[in-house]
N, C-alpha and C. Protein backbone atom coordinates (compact mmCIF):
# COMPACT_ATOMS: atom_id res chain seq x y z
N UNK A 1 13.61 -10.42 9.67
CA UNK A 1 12.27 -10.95 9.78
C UNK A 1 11.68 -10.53 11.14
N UNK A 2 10.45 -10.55 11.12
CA UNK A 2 9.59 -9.64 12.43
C UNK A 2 8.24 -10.63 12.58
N UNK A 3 8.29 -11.07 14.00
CA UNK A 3 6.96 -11.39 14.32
C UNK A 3 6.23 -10.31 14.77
N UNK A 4 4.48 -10.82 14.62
CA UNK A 4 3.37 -10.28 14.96
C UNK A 4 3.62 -9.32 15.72
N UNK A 5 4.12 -9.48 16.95
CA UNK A 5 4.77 -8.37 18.09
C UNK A 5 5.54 -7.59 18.30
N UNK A 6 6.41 -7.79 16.98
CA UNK A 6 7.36 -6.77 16.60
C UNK A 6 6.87 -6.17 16.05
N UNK A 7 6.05 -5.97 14.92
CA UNK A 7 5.48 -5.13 14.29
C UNK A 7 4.68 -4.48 15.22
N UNK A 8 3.98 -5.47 15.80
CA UNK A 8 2.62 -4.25 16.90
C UNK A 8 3.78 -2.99 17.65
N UNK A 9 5.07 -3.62 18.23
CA UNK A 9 5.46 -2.59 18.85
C UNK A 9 5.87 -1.40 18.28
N UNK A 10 6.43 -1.89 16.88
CA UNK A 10 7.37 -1.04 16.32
C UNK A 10 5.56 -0.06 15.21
N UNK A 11 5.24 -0.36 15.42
CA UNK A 11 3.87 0.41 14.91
C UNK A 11 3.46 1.05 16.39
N UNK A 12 3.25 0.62 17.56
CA UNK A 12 2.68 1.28 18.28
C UNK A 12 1.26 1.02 18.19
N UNK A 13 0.74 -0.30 17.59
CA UNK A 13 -0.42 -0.80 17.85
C UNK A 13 -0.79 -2.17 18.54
N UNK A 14 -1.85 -2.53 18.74
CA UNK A 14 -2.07 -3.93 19.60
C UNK A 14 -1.78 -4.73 18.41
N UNK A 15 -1.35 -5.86 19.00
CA UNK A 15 -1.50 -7.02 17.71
C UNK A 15 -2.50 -7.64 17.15
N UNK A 16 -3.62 -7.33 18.17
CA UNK A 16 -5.19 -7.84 17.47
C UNK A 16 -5.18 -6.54 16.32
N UNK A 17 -4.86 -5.24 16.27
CA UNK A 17 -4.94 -4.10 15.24
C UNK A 17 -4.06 -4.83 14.20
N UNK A 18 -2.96 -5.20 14.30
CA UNK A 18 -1.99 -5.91 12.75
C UNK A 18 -2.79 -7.27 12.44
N UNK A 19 -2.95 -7.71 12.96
CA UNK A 19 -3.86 -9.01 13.01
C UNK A 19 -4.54 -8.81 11.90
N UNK A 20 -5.59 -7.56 12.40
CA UNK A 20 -6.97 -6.97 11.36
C UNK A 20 -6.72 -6.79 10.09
N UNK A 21 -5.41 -5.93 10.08
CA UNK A 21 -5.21 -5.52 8.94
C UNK A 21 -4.85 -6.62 7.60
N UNK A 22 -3.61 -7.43 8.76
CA UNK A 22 -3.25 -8.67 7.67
C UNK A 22 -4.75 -9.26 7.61
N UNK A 23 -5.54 -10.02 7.85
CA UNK A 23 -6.74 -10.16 7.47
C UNK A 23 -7.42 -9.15 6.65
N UNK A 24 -7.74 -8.14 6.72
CA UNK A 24 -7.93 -6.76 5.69
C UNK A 24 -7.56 -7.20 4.76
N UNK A 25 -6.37 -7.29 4.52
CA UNK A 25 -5.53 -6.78 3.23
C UNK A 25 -4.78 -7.82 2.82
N UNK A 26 -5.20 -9.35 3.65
CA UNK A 26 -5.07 -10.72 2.61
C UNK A 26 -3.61 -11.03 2.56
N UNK A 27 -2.66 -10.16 3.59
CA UNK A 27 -1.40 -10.75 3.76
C UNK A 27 -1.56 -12.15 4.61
N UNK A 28 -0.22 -12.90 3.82
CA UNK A 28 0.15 -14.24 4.41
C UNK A 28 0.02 -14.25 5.83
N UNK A 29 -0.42 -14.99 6.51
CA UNK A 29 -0.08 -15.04 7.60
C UNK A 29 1.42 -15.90 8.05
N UNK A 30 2.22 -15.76 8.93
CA UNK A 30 3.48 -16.03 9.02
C UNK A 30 3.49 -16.98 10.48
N UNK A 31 4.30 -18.17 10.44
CA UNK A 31 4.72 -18.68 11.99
C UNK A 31 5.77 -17.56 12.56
N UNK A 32 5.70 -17.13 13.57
CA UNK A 32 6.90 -16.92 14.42
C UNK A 32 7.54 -15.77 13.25
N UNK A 33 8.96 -15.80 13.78
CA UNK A 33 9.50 -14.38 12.78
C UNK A 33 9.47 -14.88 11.37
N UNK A 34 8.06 -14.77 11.26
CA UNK A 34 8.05 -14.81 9.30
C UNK A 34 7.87 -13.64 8.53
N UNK A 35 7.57 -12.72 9.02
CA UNK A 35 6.90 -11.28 8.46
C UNK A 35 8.38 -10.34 7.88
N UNK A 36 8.47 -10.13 7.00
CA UNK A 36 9.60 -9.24 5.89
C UNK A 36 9.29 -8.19 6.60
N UNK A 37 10.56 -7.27 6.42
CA UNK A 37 10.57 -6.01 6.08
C UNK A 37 9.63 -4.94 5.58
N UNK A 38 9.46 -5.96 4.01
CA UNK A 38 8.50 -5.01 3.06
C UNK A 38 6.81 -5.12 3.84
N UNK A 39 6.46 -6.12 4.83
CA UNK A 39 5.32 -6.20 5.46
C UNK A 39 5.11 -5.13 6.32
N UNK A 40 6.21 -5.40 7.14
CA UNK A 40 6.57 -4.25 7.87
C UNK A 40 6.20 -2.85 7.12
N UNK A 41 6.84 -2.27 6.42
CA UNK A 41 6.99 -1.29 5.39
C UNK A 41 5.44 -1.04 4.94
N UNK A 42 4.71 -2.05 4.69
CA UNK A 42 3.58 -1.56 4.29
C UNK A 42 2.64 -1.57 5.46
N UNK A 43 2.24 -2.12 6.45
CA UNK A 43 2.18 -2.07 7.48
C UNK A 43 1.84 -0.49 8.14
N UNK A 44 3.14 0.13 7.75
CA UNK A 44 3.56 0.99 8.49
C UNK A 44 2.75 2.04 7.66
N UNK A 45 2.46 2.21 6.00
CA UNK A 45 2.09 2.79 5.52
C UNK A 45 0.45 2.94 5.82
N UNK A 46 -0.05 2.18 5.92
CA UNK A 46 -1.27 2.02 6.61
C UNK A 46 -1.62 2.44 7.88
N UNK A 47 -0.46 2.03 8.97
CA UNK A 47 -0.73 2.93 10.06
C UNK A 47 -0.32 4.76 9.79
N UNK A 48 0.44 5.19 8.88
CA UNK A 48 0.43 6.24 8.72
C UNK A 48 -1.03 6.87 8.29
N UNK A 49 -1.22 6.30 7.39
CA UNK A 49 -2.65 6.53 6.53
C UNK A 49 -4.24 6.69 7.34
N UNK A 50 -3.81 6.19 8.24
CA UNK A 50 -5.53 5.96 9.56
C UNK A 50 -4.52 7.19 10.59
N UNK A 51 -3.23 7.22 10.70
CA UNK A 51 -3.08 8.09 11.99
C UNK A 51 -3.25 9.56 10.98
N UNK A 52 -3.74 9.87 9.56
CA UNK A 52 -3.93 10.81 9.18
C UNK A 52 -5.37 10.81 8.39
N UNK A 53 -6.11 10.41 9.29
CA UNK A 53 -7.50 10.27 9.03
C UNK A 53 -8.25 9.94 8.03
N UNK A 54 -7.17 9.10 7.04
CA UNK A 54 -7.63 8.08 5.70
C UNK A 54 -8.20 7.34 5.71
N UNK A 55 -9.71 7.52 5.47
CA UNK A 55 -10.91 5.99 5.94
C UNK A 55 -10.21 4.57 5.70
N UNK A 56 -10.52 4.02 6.27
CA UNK A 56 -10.49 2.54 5.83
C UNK A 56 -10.85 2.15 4.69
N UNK A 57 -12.22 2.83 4.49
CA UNK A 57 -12.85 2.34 2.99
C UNK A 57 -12.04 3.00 1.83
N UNK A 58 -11.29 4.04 2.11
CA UNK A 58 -10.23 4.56 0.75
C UNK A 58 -8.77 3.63 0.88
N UNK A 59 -8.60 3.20 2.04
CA UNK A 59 -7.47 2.71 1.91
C UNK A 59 -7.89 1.39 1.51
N UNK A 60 -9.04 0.87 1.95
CA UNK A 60 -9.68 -0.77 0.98
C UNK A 60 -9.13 -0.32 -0.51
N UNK A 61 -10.05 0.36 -1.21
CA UNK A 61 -10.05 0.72 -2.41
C UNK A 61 -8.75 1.30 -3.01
N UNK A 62 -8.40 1.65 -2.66
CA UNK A 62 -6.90 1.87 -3.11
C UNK A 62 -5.98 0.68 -3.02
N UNK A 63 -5.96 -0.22 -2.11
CA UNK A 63 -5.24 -1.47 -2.13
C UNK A 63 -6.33 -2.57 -3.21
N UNK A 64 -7.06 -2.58 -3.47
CA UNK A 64 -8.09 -3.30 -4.35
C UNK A 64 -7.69 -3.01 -5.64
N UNK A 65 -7.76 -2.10 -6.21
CA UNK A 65 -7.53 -1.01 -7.07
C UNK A 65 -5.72 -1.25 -7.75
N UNK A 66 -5.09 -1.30 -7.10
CA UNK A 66 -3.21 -1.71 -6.88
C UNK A 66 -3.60 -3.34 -7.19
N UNK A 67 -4.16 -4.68 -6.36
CA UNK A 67 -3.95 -5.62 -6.23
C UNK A 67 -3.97 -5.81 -7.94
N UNK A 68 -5.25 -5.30 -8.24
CA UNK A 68 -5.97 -5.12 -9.59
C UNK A 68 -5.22 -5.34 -10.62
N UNK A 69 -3.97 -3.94 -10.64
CA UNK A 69 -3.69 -3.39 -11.43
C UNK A 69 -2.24 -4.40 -11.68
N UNK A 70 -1.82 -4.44 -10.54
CA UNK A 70 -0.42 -5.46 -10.53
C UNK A 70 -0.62 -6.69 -11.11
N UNK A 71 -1.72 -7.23 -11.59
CA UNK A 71 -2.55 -8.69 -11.42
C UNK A 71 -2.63 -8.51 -13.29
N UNK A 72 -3.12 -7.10 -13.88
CA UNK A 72 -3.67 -6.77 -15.02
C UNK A 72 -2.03 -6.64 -15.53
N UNK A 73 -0.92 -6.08 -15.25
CA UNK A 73 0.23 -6.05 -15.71
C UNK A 73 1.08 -6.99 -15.16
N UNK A 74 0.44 -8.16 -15.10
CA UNK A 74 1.51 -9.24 -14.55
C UNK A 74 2.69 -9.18 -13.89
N UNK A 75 2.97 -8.42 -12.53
CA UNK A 75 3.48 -8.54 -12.34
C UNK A 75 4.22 -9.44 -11.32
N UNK A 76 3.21 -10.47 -10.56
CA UNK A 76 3.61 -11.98 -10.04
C UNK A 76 4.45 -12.89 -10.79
N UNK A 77 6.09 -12.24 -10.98
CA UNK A 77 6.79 -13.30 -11.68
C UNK A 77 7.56 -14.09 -10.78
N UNK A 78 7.25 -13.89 -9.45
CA UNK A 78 8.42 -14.05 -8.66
C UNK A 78 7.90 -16.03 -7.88
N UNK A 79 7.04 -15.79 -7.87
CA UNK A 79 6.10 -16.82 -7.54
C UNK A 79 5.89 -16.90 -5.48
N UNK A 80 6.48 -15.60 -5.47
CA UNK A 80 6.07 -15.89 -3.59
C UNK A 80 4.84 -14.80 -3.67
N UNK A 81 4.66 -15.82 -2.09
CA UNK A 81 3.42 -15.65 -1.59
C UNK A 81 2.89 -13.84 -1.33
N UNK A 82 3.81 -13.22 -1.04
CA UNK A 82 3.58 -11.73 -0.49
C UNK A 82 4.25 -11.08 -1.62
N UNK A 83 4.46 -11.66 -2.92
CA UNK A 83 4.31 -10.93 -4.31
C UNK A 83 4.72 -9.19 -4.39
N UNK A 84 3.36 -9.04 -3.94
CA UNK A 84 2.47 -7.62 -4.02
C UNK A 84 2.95 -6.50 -3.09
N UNK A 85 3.76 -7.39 -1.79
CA UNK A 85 4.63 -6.36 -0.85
C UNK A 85 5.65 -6.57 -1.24
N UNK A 86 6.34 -6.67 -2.26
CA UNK A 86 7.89 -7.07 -2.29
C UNK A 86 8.63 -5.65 -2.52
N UNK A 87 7.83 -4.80 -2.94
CA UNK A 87 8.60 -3.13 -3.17
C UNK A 87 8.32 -2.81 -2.45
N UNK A 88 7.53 -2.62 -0.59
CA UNK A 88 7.49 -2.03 0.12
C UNK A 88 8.82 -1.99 0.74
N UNK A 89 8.85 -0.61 0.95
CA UNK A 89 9.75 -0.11 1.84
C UNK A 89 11.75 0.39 0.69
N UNK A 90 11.49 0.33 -0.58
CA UNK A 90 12.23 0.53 -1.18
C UNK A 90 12.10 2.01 -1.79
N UNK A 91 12.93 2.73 -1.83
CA UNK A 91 13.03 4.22 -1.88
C UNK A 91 13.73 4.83 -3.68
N UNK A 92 13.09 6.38 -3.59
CA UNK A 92 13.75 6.45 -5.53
C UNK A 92 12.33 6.62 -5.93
N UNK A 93 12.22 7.81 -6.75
CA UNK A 93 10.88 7.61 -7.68
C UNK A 93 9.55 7.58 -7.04
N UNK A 94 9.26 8.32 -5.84
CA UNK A 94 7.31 8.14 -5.35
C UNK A 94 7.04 8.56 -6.63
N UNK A 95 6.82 9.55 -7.25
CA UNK A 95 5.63 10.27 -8.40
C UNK A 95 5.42 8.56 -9.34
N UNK A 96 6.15 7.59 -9.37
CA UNK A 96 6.02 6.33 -10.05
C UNK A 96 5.67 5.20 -9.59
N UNK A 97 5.92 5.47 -7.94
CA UNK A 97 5.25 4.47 -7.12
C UNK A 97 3.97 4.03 -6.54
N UNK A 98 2.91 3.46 -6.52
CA UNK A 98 1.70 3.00 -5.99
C UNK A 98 1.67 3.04 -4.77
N UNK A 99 0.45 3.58 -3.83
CA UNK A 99 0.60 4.48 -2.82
C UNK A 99 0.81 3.21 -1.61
N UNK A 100 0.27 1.98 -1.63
CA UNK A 100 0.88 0.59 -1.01
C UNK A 100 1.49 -0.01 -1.11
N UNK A 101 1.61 -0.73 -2.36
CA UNK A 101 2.26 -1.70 -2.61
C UNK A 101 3.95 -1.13 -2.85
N UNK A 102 4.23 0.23 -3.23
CA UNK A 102 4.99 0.88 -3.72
C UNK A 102 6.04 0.53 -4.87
N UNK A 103 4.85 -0.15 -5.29
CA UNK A 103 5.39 -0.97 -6.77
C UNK A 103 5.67 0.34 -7.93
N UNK A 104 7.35 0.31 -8.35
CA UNK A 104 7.79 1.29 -9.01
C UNK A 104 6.76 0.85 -11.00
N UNK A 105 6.06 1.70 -11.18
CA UNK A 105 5.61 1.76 -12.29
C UNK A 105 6.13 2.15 -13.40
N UNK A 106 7.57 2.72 -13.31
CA UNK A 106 8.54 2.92 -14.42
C UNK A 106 7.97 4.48 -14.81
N UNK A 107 6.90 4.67 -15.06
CA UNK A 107 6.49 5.94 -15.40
C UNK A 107 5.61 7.43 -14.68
N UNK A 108 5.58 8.02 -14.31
CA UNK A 108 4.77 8.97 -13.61
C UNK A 108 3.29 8.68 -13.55
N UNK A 109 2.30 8.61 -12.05
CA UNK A 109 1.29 7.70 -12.26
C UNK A 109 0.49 8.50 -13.14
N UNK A 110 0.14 9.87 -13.07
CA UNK A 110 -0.60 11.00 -13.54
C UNK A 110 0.04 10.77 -15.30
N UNK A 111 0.84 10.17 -15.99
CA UNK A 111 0.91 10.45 -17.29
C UNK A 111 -0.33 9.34 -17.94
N UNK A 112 -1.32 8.65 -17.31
CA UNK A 112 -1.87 7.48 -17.95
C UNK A 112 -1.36 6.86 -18.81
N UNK A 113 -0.11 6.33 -18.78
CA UNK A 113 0.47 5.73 -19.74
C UNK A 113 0.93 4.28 -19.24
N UNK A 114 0.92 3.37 -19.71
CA UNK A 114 1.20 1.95 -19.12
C UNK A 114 1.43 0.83 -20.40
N UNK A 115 2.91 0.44 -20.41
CA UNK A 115 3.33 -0.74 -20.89
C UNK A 115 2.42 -1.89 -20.83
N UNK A 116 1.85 -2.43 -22.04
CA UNK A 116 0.89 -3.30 -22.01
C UNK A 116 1.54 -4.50 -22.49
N UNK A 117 1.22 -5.48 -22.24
CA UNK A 117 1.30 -6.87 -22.84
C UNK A 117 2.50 -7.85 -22.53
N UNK A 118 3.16 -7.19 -21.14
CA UNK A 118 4.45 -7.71 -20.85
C UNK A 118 3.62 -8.84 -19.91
N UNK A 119 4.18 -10.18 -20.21
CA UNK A 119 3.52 -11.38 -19.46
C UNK A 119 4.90 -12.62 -19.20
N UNK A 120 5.41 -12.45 -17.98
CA UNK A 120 6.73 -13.41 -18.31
C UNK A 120 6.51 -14.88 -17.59
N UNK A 121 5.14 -14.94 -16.61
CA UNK A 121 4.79 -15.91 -16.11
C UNK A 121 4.31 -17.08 -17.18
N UNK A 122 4.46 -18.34 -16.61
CA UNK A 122 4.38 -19.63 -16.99
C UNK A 122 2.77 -19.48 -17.32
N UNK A 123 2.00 -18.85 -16.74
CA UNK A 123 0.80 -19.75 -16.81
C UNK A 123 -0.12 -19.77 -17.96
N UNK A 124 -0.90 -20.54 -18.05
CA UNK A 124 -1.78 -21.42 -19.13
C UNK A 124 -2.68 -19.98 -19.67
N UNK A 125 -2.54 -19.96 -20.88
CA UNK A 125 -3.08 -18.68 -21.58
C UNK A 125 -4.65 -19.22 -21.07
N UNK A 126 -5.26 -18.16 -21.45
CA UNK A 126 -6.89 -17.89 -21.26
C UNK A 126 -7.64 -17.87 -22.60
N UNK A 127 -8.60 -18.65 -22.29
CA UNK A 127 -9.53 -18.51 -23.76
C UNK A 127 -9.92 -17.46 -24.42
N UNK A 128 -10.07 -16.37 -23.58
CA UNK A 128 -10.37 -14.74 -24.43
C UNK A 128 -9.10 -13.88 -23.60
N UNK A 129 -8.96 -12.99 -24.13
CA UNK A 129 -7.82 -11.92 -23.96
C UNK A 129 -8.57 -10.94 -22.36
N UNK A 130 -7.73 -10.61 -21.63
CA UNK A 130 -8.01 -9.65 -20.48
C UNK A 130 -9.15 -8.66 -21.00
N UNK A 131 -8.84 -7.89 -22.34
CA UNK A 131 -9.83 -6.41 -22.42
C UNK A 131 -11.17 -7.43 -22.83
N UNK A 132 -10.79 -8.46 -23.86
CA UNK A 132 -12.11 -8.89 -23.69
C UNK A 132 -12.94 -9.36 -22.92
N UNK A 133 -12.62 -9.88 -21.81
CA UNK A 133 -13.40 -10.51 -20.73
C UNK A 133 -13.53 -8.68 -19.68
N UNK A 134 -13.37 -7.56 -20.20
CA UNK A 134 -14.07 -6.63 -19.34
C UNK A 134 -12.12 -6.23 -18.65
N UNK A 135 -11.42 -6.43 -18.58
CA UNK A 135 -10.60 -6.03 -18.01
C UNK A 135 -9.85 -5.31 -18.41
N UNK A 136 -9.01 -3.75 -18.10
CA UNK A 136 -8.59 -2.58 -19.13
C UNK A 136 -7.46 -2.35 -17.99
N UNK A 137 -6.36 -2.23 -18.03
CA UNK A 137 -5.28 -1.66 -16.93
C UNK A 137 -5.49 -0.57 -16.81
N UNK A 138 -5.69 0.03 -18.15
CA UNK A 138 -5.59 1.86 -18.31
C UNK A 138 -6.64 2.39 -18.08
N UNK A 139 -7.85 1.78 -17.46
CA UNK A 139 -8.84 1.96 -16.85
C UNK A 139 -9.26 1.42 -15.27
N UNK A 140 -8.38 0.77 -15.11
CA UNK A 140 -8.23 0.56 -13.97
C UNK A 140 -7.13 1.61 -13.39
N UNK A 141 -6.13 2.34 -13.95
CA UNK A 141 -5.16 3.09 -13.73
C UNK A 141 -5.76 4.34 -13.18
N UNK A 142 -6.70 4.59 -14.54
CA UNK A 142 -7.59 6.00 -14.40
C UNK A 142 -8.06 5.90 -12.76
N UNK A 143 -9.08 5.34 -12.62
CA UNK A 143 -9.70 4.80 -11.47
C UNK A 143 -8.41 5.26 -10.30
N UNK A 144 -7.76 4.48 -10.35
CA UNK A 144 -6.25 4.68 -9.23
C UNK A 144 -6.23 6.02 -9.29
N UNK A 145 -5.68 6.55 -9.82
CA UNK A 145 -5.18 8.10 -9.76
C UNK A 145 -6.62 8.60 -9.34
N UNK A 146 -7.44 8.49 -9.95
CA UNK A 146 -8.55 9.51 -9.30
C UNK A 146 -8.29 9.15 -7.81
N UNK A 147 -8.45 8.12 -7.44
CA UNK A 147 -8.84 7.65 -5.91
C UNK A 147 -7.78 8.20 -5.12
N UNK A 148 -6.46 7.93 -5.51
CA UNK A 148 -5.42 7.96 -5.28
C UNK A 148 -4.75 9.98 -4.81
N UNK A 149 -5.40 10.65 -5.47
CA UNK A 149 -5.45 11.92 -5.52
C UNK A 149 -6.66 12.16 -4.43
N UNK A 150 -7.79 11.44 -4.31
CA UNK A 150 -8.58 12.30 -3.28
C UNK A 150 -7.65 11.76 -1.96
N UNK A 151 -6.95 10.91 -1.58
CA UNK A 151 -6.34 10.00 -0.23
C UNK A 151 -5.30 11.28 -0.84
N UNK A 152 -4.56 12.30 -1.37
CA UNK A 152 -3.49 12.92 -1.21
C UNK A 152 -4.18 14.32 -0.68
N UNK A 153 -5.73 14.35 -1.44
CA UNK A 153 -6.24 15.41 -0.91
C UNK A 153 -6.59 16.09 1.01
N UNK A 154 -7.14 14.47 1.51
CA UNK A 154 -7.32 14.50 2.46
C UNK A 154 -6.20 14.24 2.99
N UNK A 155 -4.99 13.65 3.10
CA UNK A 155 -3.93 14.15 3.39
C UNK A 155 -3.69 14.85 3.97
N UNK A 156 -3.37 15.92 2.56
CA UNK A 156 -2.93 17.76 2.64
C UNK A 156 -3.86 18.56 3.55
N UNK A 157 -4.79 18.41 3.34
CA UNK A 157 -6.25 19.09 4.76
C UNK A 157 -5.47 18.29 5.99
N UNK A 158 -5.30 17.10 6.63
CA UNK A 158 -5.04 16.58 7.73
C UNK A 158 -3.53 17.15 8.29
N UNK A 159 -2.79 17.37 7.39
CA UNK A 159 -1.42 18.10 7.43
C UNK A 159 -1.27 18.73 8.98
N UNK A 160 -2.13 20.02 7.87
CA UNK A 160 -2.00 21.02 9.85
C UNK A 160 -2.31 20.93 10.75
N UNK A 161 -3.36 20.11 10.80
CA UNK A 161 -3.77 19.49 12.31
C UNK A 161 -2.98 18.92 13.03
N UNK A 162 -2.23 17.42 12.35
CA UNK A 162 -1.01 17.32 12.69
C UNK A 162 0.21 17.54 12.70
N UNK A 163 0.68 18.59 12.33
CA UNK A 163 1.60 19.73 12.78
C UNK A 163 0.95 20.08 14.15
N UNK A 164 0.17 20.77 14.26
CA UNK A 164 -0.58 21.61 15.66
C UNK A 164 -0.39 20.92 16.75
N UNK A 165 -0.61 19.48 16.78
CA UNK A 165 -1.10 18.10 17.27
C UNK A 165 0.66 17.73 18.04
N UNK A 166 1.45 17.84 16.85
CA UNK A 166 2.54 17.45 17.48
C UNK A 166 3.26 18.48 18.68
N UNK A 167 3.22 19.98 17.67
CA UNK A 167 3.82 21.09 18.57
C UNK A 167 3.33 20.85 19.92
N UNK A 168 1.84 20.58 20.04
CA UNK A 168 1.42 20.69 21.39
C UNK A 168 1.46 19.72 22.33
N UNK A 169 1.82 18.39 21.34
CA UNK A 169 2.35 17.09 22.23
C UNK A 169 4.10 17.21 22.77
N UNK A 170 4.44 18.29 21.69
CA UNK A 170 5.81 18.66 22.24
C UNK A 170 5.98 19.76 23.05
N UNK A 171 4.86 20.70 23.41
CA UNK A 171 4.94 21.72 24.97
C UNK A 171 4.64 20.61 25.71
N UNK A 172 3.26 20.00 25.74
CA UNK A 172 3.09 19.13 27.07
C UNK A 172 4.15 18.36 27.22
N UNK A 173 4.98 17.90 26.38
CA UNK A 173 5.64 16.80 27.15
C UNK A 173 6.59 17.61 27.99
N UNK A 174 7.34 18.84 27.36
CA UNK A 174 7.97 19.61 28.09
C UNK A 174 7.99 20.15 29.50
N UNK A 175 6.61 20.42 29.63
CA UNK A 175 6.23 20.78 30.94
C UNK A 175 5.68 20.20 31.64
N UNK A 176 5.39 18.75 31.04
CA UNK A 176 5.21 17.49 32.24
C UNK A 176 6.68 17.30 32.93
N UNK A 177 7.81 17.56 32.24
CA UNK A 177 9.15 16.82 32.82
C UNK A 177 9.68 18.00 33.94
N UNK A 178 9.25 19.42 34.02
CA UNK A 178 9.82 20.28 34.73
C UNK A 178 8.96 20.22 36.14
C-alpha cells in the first residue's frame, strides 16, 4: 500500500498533480497508506500518457469510455470501491487489455466482439433492458477502439521525439559529470 507521497515520488510528480488526477478520474480517496498497487499502476499509466503528449481530454475520454464499458458488461462483482483499477498493473494479453483500467477483455479489442449478458451481481433488475434505455456495449466498444487508436496514433508520432529527448538527456548528463 502507498500513500499520496509515495506515489508523487515514485511518479516524479507533486502531490497536488496525483491529487488532480484522483479527483479527474474519481479514484477513492485513501487515509494514509491506502492507495493499491493497481492505483499506483494506473497512475503511472497516465503519467506515461501526458509525459507523451496525450491530451487530457483523450485521456478523459478514454477513461469515460472504459468506466462505460466495464459498467455495460458488469463487471463490478467484486463490490470494492476501486473496482475499475483492480487489473491495473497485471501483465499477459495488451491486444485484450483496455488502455487504463487494463481490464483483460478475453478477446482482441479490434475484433468488435463482446460477450453479452453476463450479469453475476446482486442487484435489483431494471424496468427496461440496457439497449433499451439507449445503452449498446458494442457501440460503446466501437467508440473505444476508434478513440483508443487515435491515443496509439499520437503515441507512435511522439515516439521519436522521445527517443531524441532521452539520447540527449543521456549526452548531457554525461558531460555534466566530466
Amino acid at each position: 500500500m502507498h500513500t499520496l507521497g509515495d506515489m508523487a515520488k515514485a511518479l516524479n510528480r507533486p502531490v497536488t498533480q496525483i491529487a488532480a488526477w484522483q479527483r479527474r478520474f474519481g479514484l477513492p480517496a485513501g487515509a494514509g497508506a491506502a492507495y493499491s498497487e493497481a492505483c499506483l499502476a494506473f497512475l503511472r499509466r497516465v503519467s506515461a500518457l501526458r509525459s507523451l503528449n496525450v491530451s487530457d481530454d483523450a485521456v478523459d475520454t478514454l477513461w469515460l469510455l472504459e468506466k462505460k464499458l466495464l459498467v455495460l458488461l458488469h463487471v463490478d462483482t467484486t463490490g470494492s470501491p476501486t473496482w475499475f483499477l483492480d487489473s491495473c498493473g497485471l501483465a499477459g494479453h495488451p491486444e485484450r487489455r483496455l488502455l487504463l483500467s487494463n481490464h483483460d477483455m478475453g478477446i482482441a479489442l479490434d475484433s468488435q466482439i463482446l460477450q453479452l449478458g453476463l450479469n453475476f451481481t446482486a442487484a435489483p433488475r431494471e424496468l427496461f433492458a440496457g439497449p433499451e434505455m439507449g445503452e449498446d456495449a458494442l457501440r460503446v466498444l466501437k467508440e473505444y477502439v476508434q478513440k483508443h487508436e487515435r491515443v496509439r496514433e499520437a503515441v507512435q508520432g511522439e515516439l521519436p521525439h522521445m527517443r531524441e529527448a532521452v539520447r540527449w538527456a543521456g549526452k548531457w548528463r554525461r558531460s555534466a559529470k566530466e
